[in-house]
C-alpha atoms as a PDB file:
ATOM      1  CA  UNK A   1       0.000   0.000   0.000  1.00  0.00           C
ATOM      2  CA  UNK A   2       1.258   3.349  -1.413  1.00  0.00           C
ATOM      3  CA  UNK A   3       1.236   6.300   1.345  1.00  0.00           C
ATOM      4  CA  UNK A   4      -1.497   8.639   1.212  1.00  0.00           C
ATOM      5  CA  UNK A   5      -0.608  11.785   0.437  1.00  0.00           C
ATOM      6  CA  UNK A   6      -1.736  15.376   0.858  1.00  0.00           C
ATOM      7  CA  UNK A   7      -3.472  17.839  -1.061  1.00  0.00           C
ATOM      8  CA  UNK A   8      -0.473  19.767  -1.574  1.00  0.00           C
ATOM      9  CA  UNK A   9       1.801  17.128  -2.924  1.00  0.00           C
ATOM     10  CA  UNK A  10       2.586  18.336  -6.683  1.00  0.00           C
ATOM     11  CA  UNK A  11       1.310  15.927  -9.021  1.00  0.00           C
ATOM     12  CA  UNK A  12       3.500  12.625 -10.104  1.00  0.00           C
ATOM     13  CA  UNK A  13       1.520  11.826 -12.914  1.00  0.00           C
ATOM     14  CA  UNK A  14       0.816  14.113 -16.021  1.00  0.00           C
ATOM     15  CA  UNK A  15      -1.353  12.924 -19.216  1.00  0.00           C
ATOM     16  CA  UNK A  16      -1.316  14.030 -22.754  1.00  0.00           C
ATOM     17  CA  UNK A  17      -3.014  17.498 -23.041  1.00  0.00           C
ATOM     18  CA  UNK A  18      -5.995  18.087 -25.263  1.00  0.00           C
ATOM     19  CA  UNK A  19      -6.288  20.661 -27.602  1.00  0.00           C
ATOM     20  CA  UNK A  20      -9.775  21.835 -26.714  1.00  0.00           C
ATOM     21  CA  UNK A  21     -10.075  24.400 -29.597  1.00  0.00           C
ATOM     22  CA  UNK A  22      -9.747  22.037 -32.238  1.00  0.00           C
ATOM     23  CA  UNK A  23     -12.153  19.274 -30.455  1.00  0.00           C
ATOM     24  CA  UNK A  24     -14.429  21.746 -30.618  1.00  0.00           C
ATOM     25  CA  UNK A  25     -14.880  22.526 -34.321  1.00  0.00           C
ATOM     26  CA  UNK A  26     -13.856  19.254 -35.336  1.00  0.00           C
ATOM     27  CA  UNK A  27     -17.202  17.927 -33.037  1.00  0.00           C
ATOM     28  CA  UNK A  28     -19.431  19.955 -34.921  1.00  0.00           C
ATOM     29  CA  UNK A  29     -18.660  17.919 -37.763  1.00  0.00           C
ATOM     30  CA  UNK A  30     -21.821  15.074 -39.114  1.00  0.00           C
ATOM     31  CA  UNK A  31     -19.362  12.355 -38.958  1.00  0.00           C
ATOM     32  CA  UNK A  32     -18.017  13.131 -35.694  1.00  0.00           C
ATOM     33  CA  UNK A  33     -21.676  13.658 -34.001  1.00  0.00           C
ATOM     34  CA  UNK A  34     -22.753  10.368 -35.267  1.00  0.00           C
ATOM     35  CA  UNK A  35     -19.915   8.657 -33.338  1.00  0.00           C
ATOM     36  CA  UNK A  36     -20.815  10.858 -30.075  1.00  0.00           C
ATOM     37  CA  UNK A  37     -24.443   9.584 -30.684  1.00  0.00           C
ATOM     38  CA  UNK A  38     -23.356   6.373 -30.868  1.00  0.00           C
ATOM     39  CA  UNK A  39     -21.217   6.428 -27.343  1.00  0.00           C
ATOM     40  CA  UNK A  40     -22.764   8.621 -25.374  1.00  0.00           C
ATOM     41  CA  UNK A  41     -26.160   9.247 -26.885  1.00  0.00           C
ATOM     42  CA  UNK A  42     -25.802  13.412 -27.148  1.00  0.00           C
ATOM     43  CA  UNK A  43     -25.060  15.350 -30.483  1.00  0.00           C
ATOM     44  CA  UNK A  44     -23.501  18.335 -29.253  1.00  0.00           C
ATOM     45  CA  UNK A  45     -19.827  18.389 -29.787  1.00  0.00           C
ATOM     46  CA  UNK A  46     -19.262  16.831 -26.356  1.00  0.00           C
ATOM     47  CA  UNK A  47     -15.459  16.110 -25.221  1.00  0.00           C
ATOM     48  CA  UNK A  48     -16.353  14.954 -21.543  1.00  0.00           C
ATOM     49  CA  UNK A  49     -17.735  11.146 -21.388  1.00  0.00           C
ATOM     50  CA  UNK A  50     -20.837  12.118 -19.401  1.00  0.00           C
ATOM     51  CA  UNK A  51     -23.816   9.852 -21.136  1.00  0.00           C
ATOM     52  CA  UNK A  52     -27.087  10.750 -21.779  1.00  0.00           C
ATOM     53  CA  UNK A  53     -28.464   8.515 -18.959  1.00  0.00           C
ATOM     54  CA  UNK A  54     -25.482  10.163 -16.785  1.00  0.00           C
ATOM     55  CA  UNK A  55     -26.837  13.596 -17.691  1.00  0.00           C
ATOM     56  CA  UNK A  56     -30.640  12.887 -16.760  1.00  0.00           C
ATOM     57  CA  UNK A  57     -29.071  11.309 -13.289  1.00  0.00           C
ATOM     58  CA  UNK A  58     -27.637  14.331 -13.100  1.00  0.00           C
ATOM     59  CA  UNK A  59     -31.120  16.730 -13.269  1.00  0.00           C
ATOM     60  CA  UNK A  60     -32.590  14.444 -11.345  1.00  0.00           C
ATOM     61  CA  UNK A  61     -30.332  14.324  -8.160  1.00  0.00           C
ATOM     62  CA  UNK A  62     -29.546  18.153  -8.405  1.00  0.00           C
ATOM     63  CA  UNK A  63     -33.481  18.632  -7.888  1.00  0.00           C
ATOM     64  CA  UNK A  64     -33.345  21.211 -11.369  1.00  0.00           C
ATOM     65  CA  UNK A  65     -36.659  22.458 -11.835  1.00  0.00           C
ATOM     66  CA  UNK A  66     -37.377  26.155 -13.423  1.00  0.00           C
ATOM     67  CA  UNK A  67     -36.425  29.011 -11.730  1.00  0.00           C
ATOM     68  CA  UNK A  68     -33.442  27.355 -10.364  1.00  0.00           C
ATOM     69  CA  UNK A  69     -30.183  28.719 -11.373  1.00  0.00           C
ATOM     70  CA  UNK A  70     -27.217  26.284 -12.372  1.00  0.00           C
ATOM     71  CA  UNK A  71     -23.499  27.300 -12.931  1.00  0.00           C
ATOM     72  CA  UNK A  72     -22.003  24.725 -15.342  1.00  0.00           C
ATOM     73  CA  UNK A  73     -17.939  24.945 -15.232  1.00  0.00           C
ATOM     74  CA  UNK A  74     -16.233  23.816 -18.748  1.00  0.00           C
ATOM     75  CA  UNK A  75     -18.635  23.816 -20.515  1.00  0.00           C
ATOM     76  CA  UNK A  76     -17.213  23.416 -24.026  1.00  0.00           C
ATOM     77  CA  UNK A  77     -20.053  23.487 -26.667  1.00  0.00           C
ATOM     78  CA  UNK A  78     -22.826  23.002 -23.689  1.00  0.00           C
ATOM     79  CA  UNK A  79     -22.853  19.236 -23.235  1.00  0.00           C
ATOM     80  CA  UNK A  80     -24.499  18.170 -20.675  1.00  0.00           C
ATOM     81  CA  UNK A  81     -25.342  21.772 -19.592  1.00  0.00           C
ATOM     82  CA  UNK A  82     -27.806  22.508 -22.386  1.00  0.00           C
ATOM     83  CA  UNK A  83     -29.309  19.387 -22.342  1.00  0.00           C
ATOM     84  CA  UNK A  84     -30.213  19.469 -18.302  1.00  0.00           C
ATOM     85  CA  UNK A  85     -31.452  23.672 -18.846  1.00  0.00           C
ATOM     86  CA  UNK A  86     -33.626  22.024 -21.978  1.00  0.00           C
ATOM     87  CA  UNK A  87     -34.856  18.598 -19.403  1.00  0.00           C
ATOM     88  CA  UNK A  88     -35.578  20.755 -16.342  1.00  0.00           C
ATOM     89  CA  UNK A  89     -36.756  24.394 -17.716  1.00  0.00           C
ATOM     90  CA  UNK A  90     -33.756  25.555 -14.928  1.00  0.00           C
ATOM     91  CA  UNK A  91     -31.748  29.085 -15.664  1.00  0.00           C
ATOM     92  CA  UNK A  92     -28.165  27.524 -16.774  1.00  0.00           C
ATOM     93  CA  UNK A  93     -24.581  29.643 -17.074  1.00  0.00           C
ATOM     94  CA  UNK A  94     -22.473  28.227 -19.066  1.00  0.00           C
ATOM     95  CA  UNK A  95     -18.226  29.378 -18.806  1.00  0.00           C
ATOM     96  CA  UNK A  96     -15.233  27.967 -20.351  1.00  0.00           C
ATOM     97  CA  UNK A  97     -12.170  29.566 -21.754  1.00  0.00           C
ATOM     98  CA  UNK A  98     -11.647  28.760 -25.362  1.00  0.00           C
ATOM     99  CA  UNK A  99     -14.392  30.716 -27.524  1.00  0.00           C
ATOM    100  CA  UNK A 100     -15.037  27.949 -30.096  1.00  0.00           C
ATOM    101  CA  UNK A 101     -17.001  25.895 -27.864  1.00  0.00           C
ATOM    102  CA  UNK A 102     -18.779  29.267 -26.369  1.00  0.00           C
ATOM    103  CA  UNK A 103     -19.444  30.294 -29.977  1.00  0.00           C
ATOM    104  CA  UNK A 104     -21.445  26.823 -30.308  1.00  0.00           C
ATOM    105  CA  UNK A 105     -22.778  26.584 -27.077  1.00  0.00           C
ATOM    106  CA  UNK A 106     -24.733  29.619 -27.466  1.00  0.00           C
ATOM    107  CA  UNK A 107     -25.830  29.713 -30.987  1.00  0.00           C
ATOM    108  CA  UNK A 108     -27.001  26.104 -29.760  1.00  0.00           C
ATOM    109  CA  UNK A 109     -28.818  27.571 -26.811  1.00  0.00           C
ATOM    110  CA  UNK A 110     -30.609  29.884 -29.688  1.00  0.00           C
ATOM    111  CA  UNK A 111     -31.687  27.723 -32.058  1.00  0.00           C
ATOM    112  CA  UNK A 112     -33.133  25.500 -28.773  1.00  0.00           C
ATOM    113  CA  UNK A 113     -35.160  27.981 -28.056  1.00  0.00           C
ATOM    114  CA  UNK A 114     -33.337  28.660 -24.985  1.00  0.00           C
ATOM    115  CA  UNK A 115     -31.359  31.359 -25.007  1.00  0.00           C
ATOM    116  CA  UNK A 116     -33.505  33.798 -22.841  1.00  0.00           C
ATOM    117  CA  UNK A 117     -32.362  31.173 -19.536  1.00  0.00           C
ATOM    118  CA  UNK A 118     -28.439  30.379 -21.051  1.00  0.00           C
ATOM    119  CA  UNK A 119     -26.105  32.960 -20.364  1.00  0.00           C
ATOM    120  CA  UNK A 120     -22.505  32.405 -21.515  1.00  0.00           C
ATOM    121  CA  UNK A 121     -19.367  33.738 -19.861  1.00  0.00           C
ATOM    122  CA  UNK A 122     -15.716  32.982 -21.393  1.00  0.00           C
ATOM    123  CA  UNK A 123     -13.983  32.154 -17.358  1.00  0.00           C
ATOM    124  CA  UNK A 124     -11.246  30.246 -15.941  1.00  0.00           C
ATOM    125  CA  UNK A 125     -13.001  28.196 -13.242  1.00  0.00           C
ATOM    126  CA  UNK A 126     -10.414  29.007 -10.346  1.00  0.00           C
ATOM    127  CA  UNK A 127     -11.106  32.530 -10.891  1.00  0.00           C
ATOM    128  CA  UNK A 128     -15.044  32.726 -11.527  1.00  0.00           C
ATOM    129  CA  UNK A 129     -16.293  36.706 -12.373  1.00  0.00           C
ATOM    130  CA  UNK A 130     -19.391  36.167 -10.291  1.00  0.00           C
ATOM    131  CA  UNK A 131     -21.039  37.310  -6.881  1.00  0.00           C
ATOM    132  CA  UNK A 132     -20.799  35.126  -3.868  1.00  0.00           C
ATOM    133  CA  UNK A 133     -23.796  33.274  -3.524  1.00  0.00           C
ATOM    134  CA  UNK A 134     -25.043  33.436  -6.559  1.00  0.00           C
ATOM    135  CA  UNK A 135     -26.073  30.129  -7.586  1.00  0.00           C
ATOM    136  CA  UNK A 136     -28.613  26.925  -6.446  1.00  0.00           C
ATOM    137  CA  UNK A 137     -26.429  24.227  -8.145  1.00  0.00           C
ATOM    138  CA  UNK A 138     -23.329  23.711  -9.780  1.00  0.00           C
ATOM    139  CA  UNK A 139     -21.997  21.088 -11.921  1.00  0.00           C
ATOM    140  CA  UNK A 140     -18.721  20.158 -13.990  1.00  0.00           C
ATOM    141  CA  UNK A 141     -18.300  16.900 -15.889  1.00  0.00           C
ATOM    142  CA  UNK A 142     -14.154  16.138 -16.171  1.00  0.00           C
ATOM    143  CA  UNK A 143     -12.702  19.602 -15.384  1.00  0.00           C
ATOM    144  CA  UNK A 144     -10.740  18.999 -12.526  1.00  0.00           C
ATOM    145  CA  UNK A 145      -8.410  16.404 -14.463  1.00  0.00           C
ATOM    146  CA  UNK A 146      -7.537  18.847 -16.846  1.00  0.00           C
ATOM    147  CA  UNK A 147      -6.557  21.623 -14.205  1.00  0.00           C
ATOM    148  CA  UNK A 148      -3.713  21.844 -11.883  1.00  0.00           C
ATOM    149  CA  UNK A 149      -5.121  24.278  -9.529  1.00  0.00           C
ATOM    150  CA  UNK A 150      -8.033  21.778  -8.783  1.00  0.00           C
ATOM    151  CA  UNK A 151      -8.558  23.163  -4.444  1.00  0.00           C
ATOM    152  CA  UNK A 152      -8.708  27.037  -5.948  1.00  0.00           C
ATOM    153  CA  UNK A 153     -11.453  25.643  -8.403  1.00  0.00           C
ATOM    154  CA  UNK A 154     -13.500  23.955  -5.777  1.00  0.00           C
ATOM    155  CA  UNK A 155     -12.778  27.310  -3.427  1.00  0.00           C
ATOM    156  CA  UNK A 156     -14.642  28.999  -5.769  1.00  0.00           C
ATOM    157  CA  UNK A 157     -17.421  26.563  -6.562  1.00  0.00           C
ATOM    158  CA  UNK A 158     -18.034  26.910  -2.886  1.00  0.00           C
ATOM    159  CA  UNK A 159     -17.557  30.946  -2.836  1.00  0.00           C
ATOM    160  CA  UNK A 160     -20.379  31.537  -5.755  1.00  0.00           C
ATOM    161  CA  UNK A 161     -22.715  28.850  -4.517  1.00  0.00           C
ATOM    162  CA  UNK A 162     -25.286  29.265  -2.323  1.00  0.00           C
ATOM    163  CA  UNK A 163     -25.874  28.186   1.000  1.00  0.00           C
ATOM    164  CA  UNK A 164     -26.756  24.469   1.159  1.00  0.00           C
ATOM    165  CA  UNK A 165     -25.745  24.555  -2.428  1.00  0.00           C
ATOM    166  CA  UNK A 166     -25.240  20.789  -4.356  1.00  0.00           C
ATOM    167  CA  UNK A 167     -22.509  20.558  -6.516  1.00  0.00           C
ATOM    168  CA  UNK A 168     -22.240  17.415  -8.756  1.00  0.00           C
ATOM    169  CA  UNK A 169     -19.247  16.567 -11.178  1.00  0.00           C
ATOM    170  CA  UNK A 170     -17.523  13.679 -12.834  1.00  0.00           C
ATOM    171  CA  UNK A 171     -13.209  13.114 -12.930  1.00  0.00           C
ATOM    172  CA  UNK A 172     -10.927  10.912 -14.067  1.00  0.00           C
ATOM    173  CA  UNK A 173      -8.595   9.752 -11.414  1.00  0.00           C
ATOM    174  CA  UNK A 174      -5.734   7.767 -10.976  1.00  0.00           C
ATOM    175  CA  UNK A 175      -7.084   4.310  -9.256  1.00  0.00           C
ATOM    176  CA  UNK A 176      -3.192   3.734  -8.237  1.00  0.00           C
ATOM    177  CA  UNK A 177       0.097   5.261  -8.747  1.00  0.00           C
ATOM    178  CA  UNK A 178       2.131   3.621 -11.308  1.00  0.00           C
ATOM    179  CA  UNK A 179       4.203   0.999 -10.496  1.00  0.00           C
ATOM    180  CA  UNK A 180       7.007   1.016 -13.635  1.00  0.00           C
ATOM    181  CA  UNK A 181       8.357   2.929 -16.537  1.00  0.00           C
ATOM    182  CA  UNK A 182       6.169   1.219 -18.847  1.00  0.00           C
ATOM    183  CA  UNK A 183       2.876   2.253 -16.726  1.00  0.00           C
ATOM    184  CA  UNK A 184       3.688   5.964 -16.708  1.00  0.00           C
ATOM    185  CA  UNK A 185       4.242   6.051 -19.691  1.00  0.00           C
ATOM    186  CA  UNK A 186       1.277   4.696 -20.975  1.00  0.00           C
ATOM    187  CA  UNK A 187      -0.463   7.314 -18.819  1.00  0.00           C
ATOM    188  CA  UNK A 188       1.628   9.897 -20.744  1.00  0.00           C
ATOM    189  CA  UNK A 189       0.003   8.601 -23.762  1.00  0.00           C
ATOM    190  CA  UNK A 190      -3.265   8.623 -22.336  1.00  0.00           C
ATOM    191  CA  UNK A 191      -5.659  11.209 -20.679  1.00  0.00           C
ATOM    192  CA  UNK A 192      -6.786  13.359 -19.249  1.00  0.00           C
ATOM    193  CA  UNK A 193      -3.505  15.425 -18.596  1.00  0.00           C
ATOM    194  CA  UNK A 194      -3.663  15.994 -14.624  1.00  0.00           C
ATOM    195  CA  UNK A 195      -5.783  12.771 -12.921  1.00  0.00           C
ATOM    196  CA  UNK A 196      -3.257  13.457  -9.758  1.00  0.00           C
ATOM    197  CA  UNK A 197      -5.340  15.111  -7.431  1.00  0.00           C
ATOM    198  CA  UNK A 198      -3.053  14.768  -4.895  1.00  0.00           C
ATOM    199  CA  UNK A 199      -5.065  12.767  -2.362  1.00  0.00           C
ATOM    200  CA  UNK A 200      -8.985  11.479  -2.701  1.00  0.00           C
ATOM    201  CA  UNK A 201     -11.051  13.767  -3.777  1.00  0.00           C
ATOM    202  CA  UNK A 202     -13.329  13.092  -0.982  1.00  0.00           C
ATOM    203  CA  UNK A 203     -10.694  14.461   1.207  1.00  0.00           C
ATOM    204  CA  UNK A 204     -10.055  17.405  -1.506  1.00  0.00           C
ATOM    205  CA  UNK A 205     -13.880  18.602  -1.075  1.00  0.00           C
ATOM    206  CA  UNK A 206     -13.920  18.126   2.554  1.00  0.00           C
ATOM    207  CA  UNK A 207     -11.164  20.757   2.911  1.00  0.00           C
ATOM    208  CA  UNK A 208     -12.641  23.258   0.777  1.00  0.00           C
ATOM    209  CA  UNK A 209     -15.671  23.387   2.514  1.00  0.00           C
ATOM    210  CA  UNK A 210     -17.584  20.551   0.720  1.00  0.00           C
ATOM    211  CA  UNK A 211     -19.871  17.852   2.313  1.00  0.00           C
ATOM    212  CA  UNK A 212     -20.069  14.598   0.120  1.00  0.00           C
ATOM    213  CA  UNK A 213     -23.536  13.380  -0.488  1.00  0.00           C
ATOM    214  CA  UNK A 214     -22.994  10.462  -2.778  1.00  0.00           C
ATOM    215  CA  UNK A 215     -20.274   8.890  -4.705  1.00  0.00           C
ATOM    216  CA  UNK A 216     -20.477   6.837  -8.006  1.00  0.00           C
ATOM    217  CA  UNK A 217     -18.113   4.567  -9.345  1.00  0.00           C
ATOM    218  CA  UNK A 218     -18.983   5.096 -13.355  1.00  0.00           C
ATOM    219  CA  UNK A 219     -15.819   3.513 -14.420  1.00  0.00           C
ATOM    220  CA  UNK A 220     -17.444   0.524 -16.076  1.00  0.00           C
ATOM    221  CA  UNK A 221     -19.544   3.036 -18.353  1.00  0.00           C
ATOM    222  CA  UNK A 222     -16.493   4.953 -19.253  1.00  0.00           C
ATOM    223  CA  UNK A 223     -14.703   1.890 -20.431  1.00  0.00           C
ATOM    224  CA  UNK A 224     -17.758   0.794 -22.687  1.00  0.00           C
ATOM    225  CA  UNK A 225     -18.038   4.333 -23.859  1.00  0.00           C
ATOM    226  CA  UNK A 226     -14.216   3.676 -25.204  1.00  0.00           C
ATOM    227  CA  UNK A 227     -14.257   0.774 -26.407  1.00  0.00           C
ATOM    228  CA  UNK A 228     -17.303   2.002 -28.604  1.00  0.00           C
ATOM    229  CA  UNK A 229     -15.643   5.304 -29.477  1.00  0.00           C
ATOM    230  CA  UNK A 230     -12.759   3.025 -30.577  1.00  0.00           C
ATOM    231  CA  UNK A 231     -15.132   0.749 -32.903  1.00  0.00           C
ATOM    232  CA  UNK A 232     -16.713   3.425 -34.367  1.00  0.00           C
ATOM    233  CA  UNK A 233     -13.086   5.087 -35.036  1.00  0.00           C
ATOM    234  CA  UNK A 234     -12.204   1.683 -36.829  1.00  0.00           C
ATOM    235  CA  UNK A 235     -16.040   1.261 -38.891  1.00  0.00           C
ATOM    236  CA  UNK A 236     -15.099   4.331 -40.180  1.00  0.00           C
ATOM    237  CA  UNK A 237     -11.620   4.902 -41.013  1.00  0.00           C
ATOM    238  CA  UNK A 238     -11.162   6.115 -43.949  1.00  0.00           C
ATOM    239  CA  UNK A 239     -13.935   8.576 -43.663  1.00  0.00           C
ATOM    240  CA  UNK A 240     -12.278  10.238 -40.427  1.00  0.00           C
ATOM    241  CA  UNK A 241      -9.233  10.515 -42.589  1.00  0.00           C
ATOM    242  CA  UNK A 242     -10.242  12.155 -44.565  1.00  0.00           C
ATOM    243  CA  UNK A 243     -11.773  14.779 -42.122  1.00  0.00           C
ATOM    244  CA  UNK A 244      -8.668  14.762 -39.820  1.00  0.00           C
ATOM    245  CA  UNK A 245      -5.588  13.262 -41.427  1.00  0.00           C
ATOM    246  CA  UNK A 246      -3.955  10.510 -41.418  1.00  0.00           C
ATOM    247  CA  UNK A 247      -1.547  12.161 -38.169  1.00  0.00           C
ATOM    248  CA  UNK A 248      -4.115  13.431 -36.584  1.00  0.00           C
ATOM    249  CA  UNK A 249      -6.301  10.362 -36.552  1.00  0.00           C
ATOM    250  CA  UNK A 250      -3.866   7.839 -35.354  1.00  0.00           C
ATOM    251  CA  UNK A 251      -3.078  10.034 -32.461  1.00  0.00           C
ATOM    252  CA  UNK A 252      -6.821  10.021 -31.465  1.00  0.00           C
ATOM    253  CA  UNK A 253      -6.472   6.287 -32.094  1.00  0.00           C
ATOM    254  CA  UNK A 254      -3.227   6.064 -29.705  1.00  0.00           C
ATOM    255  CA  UNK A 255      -4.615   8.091 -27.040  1.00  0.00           C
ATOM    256  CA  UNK A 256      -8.011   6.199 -26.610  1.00  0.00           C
ATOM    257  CA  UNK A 257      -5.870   2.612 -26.548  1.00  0.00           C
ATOM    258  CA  UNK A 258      -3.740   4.136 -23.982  1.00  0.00           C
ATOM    259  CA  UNK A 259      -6.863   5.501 -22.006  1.00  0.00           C
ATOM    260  CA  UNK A 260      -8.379   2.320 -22.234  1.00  0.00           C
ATOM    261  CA  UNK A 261      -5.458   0.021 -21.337  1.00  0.00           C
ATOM    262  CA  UNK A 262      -4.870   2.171 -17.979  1.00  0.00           C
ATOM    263  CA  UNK A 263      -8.218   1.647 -17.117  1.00  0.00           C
ATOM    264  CA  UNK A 264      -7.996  -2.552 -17.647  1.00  0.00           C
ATOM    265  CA  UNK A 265      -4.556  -2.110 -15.797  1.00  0.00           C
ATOM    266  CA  UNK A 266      -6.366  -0.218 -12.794  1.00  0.00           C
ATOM    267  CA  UNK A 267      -4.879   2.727 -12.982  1.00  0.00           C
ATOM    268  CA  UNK A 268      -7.758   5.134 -13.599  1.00  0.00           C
ATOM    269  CA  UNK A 269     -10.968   5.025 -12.711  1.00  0.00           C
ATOM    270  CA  UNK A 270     -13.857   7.861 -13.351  1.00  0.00           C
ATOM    271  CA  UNK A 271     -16.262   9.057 -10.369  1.00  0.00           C
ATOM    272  CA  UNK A 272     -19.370  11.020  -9.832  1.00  0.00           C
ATOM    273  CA  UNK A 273     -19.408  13.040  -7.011  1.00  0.00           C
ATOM    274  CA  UNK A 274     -22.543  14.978  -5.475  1.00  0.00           C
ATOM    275  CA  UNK A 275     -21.839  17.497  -2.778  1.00  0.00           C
ATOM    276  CA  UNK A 276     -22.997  20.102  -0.166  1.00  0.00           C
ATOM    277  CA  UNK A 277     -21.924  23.478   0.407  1.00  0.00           C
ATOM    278  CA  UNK A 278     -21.322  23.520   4.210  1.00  0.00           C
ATOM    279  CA  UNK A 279     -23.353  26.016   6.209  1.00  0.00           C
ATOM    280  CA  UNK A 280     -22.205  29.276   6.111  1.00  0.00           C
ATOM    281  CA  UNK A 281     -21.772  29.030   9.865  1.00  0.00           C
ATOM    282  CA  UNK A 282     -18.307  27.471   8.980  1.00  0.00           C
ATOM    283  CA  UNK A 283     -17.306  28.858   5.839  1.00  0.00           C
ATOM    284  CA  UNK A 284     -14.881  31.348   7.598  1.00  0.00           C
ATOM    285  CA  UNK A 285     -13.112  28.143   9.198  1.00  0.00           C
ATOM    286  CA  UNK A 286     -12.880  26.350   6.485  1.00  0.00           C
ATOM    287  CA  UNK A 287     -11.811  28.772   3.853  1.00  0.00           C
ATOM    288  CA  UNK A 288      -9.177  30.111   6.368  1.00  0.00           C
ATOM    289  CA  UNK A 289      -8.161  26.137   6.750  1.00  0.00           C
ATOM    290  CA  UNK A 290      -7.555  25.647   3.257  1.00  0.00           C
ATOM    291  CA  UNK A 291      -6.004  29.025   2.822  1.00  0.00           C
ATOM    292  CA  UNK A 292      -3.494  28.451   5.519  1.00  0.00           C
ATOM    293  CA  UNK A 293      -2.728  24.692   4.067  1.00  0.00           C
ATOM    294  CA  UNK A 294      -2.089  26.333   0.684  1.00  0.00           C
ATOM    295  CA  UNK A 295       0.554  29.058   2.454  1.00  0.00           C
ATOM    296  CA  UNK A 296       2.381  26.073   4.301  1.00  0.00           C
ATOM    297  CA  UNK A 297       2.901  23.786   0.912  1.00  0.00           C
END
């Protein structure tokens, strides 16, 4: 057994990045939203593995109903975001950083007929432009694993939210650390690029000021979601060369392999987490706790 470690260790394991921009226009693409409908069951341009049944799980244990007002962090071209606003008749905003998936996310919310309860903010989650309290519910599906500042992120899911707030969100996470050359490496290969957290993440939201309600295991799902993406990739070959090049799609090709094989190796795993903002009656405590533990590392 490994020792734990604390929130402030610095990452030991770093995946390949994702260029985000270029997902993004590349997902709008016919062929490319076939193959999302075919492995998760959306057609939005969707680069986080959250399903369709995921999603409605999602509305469902958030409580969304209309008039409630849900902060959705990397949001890319609105997927699930714009699909729970559309379910639930809730007031959604939607932030990310790189303006292609903004672009698509709101002319999307538009031609949905949705547009008057989307708003759409280019942000960097750590450092959100918005009022404390200013939001019932938040939700991020496989943001933290592409962030290194993952505590100042949570900080200020827990600053902008509400009291008694619920916060739900997916990550990939390393399962173990790696035991050889030949396992970090394949997690170099693989993604997403930062699945250190450091410690659990259970232990990551309790310091921040976060109460978990639930915790899913949806690891299973997200290896049948790759191994679909990957059949799909090899149906239609030629076809996706054509839209991507030859480089480009055997990288995609690598990547997914490598994702997948640290997964049947055990040495990533993807949760859902659902959790409460604690009562303002401790906030000061807490923030000042995590703010002193950040000074000290």
């Amino acid at each position: 057994m490994t020792a734990q470690r604390t929130c402030s260790s610095p990452p030991t394991c770093i995946g390949a990045e994702c260029d985000f921009v270029n997902e993004y226009e590349v997902g709008q693409s016919p062929l490319m939203l076939e193959i999302e409908q075919c492995v998760r069951g959306s057609v939005y341009g969707a680069t986080s593995w959250t399903t369709r049944a995921q999603a409605e799980a999602t509305a469902a244990r958030l409580r969304l109903v209309p008039g409630s007002r849900l902060l959705d962090l990397g949001s890319g071209a609105g997927w699930p975001a714009l699909f729970v606003a559309q379910l639930t008749g809730c007031e959604v905003v939607i932030t990310d950083l790189p303006l292609s998936g903004l672009r698509v996310a709101r002319a999307r919310a538009a031609s949905e007929g949705i547009a008057d309860r989307c708003s759409v903010f280019a942000a960097d989650g750590a450092a959100l432009p918005f009022a404390d309290a200013s939001f019932d519910r938040i939700h991020h599906a496989d943001v933290l694993c592409c962030m290194t500042n993952k505590r100042e992120m949570l900080l200020e899911c827990r600053r902008v939210g509400r009291a008694g707030a619920d916060m739900e969100f997916s990550v990939i996470s390393l399962q173990r650390e790696p035991t050889s050359g030949d396992e970090r490496r394949l997690l170099e290969k693989s993604g997403p690029p930062y699945p250190d957290a450091g410690a659990d993440y259970a232990v990551l939201l309790d310091q921040t000021g976060w109460d978990v309600r639930e915790r899913f295991d949806v690891t299973a799902e997200f290896a049948r979601c790759m191994d679909v993406l990957l059949e799909e990739f090899d149906a239609r070959r030629d076809a996706l060369i054509d839209l991507l090049g030859q480089r480009d799609y055997a990288d995609r090709v690598e990547r997914r392999l490598s994702t997948r094989a640290a997964v049947s190796r055990g040495l990533l795993k993807r949760e859902v987490f659902l959790a409460r903002n604690r009562e303002r009656s401790m906030r000061l405590g807490v923030l000042s706790h995590a703010v002193d533990g950040d000074s000290r590392s």
